[in-house]
C-alpha atoms as a PDB file:
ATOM      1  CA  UNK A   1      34.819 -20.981  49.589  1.00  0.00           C
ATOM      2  CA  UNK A   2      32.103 -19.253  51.683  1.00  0.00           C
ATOM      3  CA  UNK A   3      31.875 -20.689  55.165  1.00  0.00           C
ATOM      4  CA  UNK A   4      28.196 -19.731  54.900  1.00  0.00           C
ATOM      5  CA  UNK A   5      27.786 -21.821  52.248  1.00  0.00           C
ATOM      6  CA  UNK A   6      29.789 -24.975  53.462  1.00  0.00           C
ATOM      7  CA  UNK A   7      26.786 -24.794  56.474  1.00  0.00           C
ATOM      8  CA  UNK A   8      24.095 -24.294  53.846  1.00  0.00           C
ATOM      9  CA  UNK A   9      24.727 -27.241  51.624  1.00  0.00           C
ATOM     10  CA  UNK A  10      25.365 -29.218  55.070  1.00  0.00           C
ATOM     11  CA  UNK A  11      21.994 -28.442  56.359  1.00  0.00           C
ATOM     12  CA  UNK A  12      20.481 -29.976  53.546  1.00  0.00           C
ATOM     13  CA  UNK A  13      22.263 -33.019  53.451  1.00  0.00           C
ATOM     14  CA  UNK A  14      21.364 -33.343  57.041  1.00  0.00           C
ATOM     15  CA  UNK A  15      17.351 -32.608  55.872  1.00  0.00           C
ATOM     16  CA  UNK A  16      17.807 -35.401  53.780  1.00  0.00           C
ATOM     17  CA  UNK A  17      18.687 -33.235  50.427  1.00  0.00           C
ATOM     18  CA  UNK A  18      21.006 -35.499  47.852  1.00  0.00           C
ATOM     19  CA  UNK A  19      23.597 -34.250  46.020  1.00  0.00           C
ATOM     20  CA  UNK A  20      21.619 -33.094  42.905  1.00  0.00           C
ATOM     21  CA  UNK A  21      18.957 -31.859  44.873  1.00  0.00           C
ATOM     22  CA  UNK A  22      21.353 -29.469  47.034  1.00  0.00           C
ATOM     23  CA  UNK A  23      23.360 -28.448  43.621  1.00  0.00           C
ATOM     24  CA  UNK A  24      19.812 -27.312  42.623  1.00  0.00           C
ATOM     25  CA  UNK A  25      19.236 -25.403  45.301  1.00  0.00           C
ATOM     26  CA  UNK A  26      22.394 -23.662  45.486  1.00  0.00           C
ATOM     27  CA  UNK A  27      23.052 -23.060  41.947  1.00  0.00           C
ATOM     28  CA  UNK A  28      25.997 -25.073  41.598  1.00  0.00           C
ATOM     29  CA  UNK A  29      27.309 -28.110  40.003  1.00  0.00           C
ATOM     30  CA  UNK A  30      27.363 -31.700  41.362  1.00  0.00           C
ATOM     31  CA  UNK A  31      31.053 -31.666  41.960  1.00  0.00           C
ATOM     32  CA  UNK A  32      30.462 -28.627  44.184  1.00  0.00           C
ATOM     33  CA  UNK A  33      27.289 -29.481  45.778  1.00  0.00           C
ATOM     34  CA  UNK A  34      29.608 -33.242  46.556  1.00  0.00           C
ATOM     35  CA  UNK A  35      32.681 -30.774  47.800  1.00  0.00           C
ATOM     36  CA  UNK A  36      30.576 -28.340  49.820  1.00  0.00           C
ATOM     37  CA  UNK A  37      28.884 -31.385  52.280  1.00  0.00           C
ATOM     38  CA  UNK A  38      31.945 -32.819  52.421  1.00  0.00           C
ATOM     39  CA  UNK A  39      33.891 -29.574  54.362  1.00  0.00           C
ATOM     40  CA  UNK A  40      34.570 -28.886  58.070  1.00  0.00           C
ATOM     41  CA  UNK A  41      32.991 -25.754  59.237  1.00  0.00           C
ATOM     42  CA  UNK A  42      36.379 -23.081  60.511  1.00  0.00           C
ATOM     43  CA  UNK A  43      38.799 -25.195  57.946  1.00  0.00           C
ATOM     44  CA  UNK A  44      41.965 -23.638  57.099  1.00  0.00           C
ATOM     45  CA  UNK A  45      41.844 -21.403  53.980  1.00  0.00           C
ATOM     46  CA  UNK A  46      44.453 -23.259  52.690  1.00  0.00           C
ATOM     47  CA  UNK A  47      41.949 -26.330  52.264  1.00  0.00           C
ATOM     48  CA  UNK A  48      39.430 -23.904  50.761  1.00  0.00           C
ATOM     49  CA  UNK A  49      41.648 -22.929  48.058  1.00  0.00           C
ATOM     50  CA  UNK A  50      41.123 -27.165  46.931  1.00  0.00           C
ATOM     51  CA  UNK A  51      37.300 -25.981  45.930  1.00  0.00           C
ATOM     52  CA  UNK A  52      35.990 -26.459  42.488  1.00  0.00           C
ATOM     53  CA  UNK A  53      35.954 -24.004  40.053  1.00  0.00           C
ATOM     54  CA  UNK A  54      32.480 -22.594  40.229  1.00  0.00           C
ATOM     55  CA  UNK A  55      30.218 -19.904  40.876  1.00  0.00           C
ATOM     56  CA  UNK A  56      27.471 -19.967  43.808  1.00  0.00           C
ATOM     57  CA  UNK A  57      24.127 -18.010  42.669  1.00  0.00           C
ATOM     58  CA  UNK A  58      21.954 -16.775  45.353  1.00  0.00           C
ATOM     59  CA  UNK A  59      17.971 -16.284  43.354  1.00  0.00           C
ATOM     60  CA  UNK A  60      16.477 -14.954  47.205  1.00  0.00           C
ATOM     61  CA  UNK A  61      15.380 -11.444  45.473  1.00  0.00           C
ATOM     62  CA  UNK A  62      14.698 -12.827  42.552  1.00  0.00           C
ATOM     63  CA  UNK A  63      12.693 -16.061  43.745  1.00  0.00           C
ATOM     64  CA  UNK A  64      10.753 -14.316  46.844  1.00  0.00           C
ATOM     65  CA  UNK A  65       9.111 -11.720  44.421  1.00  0.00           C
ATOM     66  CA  UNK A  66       6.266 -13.202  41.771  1.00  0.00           C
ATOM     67  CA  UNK A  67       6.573  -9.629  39.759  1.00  0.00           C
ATOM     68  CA  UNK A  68      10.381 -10.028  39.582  1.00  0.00           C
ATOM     69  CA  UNK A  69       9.966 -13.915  38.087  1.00  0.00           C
ATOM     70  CA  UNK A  70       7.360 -12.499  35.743  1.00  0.00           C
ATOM     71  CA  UNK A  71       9.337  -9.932  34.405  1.00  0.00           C
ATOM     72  CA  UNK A  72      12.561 -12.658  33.894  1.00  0.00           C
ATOM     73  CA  UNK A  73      10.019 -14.679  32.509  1.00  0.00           C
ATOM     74  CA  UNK A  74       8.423 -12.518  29.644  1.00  0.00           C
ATOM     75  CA  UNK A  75      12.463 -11.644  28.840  1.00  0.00           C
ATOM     76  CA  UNK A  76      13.263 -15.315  28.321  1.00  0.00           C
ATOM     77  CA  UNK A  77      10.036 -15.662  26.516  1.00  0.00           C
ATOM     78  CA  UNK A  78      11.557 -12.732  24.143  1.00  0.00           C
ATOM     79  CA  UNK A  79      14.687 -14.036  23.128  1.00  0.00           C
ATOM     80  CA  UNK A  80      13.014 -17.308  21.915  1.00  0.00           C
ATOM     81  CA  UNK A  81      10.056 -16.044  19.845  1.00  0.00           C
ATOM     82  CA  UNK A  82      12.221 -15.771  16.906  1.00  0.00           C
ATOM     83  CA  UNK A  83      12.800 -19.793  17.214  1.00  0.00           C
ATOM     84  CA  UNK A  84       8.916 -19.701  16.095  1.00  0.00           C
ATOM     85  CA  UNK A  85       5.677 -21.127  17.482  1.00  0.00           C
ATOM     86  CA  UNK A  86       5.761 -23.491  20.424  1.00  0.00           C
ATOM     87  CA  UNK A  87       3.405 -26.407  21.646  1.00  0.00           C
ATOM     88  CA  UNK A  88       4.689 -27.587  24.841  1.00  0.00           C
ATOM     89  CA  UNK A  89       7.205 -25.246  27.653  1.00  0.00           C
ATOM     90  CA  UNK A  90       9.151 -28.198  29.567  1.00  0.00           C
ATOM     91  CA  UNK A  91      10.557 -26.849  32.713  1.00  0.00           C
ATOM     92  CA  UNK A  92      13.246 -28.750  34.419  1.00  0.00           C
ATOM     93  CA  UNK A  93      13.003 -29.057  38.272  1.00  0.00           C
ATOM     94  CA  UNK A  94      13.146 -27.243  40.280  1.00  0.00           C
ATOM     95  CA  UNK A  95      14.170 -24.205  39.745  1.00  0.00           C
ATOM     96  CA  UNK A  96      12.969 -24.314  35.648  1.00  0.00           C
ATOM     97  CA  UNK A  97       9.329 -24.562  36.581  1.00  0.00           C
ATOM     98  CA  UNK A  98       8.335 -21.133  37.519  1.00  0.00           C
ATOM     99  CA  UNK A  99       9.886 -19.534  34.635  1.00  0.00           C
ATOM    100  CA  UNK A 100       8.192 -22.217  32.357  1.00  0.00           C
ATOM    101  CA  UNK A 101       5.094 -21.887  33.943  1.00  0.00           C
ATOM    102  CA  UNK A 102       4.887 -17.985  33.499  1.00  0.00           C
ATOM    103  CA  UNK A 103       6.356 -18.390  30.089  1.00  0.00           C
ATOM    104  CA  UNK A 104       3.959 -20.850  28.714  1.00  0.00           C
ATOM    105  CA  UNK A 105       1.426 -18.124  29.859  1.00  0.00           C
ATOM    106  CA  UNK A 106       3.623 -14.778  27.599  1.00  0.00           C
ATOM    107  CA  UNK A 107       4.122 -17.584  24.941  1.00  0.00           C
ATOM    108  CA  UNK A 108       2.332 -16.788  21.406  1.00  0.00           C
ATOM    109  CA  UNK A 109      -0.843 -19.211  20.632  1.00  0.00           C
ATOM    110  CA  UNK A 110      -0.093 -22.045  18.526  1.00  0.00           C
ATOM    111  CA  UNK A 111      -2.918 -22.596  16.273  1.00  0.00           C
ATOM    112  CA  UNK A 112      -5.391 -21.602  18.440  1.00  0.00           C
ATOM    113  CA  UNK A 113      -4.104 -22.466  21.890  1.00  0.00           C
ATOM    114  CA  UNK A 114      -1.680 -21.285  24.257  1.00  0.00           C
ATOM    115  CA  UNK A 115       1.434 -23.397  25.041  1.00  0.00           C
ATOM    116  CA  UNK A 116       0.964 -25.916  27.171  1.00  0.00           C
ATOM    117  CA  UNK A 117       3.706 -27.225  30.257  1.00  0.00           C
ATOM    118  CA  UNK A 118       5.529 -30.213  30.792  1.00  0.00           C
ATOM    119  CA  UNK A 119       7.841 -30.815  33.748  1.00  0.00           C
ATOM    120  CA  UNK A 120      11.275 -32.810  33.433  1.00  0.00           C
ATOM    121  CA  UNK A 121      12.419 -34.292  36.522  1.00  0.00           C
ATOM    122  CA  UNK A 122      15.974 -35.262  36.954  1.00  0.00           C
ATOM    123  CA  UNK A 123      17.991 -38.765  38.016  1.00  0.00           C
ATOM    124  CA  UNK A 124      20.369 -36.568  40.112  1.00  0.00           C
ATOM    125  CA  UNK A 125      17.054 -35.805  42.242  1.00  0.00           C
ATOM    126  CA  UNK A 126      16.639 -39.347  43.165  1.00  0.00           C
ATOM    127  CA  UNK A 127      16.804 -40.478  46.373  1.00  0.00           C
ATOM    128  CA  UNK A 128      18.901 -43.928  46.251  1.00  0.00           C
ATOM    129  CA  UNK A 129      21.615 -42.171  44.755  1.00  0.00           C
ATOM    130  CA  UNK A 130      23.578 -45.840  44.586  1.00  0.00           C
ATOM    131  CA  UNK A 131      20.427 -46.682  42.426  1.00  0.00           C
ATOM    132  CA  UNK A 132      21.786 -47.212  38.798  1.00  0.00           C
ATOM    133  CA  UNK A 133      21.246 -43.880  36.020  1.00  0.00           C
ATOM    134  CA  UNK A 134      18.644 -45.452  33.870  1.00  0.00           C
ATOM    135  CA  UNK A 135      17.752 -42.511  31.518  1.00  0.00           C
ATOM    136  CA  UNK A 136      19.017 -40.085  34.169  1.00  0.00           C
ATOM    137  CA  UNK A 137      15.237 -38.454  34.224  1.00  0.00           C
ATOM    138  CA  UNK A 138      11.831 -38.472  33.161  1.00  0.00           C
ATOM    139  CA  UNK A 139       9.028 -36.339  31.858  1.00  0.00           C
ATOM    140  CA  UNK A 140       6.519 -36.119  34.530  1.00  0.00           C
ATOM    141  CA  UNK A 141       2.969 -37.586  33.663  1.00  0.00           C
ATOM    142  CA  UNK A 142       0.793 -35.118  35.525  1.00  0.00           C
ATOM    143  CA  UNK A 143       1.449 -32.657  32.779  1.00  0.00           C
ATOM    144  CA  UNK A 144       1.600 -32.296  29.567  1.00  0.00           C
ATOM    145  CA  UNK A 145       2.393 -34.772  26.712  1.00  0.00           C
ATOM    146  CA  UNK A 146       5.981 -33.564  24.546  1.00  0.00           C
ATOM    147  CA  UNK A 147       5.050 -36.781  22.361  1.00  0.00           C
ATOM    148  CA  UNK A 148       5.540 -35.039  18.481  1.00  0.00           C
ATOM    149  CA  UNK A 149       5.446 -31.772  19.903  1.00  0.00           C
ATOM    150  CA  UNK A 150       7.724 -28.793  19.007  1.00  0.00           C
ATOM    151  CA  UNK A 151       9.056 -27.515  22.837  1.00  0.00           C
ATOM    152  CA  UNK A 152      11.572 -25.094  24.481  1.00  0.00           C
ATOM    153  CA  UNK A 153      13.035 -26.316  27.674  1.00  0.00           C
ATOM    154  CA  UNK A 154      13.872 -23.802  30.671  1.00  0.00           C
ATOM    155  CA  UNK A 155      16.157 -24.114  33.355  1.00  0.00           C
ATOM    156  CA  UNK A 156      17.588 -21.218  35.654  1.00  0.00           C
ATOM    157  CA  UNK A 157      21.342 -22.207  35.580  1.00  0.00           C
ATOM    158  CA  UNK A 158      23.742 -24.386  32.957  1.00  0.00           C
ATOM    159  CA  UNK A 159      26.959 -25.236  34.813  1.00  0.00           C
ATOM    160  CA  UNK A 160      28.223 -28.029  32.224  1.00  0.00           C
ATOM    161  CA  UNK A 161      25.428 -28.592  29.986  1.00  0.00           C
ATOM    162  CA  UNK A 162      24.964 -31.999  31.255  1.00  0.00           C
ATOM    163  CA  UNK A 163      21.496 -31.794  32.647  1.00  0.00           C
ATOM    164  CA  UNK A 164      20.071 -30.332  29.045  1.00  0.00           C
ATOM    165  CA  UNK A 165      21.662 -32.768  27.354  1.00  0.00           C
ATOM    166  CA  UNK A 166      19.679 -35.491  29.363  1.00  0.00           C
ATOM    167  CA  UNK A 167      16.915 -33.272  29.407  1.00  0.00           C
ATOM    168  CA  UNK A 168      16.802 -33.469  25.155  1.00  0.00           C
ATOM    169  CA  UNK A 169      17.875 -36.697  24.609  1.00  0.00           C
ATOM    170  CA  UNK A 170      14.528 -38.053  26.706  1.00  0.00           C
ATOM    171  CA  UNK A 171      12.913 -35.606  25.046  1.00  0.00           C
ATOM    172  CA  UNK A 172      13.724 -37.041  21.484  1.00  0.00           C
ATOM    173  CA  UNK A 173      13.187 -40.570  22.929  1.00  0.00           C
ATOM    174  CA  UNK A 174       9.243 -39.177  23.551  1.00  0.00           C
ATOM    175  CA  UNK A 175       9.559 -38.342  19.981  1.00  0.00           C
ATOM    176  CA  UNK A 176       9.475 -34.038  20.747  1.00  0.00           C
ATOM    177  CA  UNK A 177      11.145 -31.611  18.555  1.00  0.00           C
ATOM    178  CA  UNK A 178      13.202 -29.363  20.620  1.00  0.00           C
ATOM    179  CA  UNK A 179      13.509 -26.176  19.261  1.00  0.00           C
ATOM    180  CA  UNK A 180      15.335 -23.983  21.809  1.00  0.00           C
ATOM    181  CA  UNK A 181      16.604 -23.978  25.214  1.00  0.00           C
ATOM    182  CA  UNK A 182      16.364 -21.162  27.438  1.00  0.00           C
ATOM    183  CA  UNK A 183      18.114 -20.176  30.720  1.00  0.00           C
ATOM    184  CA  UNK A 184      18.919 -17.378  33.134  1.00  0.00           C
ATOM    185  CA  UNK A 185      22.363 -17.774  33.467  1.00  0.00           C
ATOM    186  CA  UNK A 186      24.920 -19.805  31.831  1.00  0.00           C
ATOM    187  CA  UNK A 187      27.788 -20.536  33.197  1.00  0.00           C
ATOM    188  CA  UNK A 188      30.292 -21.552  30.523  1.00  0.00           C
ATOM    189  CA  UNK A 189      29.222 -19.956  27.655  1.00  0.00           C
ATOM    190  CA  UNK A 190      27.180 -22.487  25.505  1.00  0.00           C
ATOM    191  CA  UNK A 191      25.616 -21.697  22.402  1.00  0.00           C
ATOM    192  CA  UNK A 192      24.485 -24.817  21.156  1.00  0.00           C
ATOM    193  CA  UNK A 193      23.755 -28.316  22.972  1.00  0.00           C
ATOM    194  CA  UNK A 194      23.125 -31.327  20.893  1.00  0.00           C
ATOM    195  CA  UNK A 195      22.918 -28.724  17.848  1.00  0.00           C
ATOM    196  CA  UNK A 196      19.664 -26.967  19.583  1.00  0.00           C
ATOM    197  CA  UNK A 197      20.193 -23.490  20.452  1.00  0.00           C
ATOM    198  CA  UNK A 198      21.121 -21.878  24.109  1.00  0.00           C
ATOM    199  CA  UNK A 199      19.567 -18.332  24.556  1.00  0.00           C
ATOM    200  CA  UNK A 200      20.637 -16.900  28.271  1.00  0.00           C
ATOM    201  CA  UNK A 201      20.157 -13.625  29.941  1.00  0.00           C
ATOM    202  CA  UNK A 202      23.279 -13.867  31.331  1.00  0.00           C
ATOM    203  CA  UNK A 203      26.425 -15.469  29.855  1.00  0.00           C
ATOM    204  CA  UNK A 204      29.612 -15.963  32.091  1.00  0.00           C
ATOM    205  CA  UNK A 205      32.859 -15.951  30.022  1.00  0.00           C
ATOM    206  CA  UNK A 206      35.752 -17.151  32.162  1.00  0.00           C
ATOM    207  CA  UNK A 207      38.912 -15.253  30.989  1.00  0.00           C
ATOM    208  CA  UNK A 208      42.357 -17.303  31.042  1.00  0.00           C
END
């Protein structure tokens, strides 16, 4: 595993960064996020080869550049038009909230009025992470309401489809419709979580 990496996930955990929180911002699952801050810088390479099976995605040209996030944006925003008319674009923090924001923005009108945003926040981004998982996140109140409304949720990454299946289970607790789910990259190949559809840019098939 990249030594540069061990450092980075380290240096958030010493900012204060929990585990979900530093998964997030390296594009990697829990287990690796937990694996990376737990590493000695200069290990042996034999130790190394003990790492999780995962894939570390670095967004820096993608994430620095507002025309590049607009242009991912109105392709995601392609591949789910043929789902039909949206009301609501839920984002799912952190790294889900620009491309929902832009996308709510390419969307179609529904009945008159553009999509409007909602932001998901997840338990893994808690701080106590001894606190007990309640109903591991929550749809934040400073945006929109998903309450009988027909939404697409965006995220950048799906490493085990955990997260989105949170994400649409509180979702159908609000009493939304979700209609699609759209990503940048997925991971592990998912079509289909809790029998709504997955539409990626980028699909990672892992042969063997």
């Amino acid at each position: 595993m990249n030594e540069k990496l061990v450092k980075k996930a380290q240096k958030l955990r010493s900012h204060g960064f929990t585990t979900g929180e530093i998964a997030d911002e390296l594009n990697v699952s829990m287990d690796t996020a937990t694996w990376l801050t737990l590493q000695q810088p200069n290990q042996s390479e034999e130790k190394s080869e003990n790492a999780p099976l995962d894939f570390a995605i670095n967004w820096n040209s993608l994430g620095g550049s507002s025309s590049r996030l607009r242009y991912v944006s109105a392709a995601l925003s392609d591949m789910v038009t043929k789902y039909g008319d949206f009301e609501v674009v839920v984002g799912i923090a952190i790294s889900g909230i620009p491309f929902a924001t832009i996308m709510a923005d390419f969307l179609e009108p529904y009945e008159g009025s553009e999509p409007a945003l909602a932001v998901f926040h997840p338990q893994k981004h808690r701080k106590s992470e001894k606190s007990p998982v309640t109903k591991g996140g929550a749809i934040s109140e400073n945006f929109a309401s998903v309450s009988g409304k027909k939404v697409i949720v965006v995220d950048d990454v799906i490493t085990s489809g955990n997260t989105i299946k949170t994400v649409l289970r509180v979702l159908k607790e609000q009493g939304a419709i979700p209609v699609a789910v759209a990503v940048l990259l997925d991971k592990t190949g998912i079509s289909e979580v809790e029998g709504v559809p997955v539409e990626s840019l980028i699909k990672v098939n892992r042969l063997g």
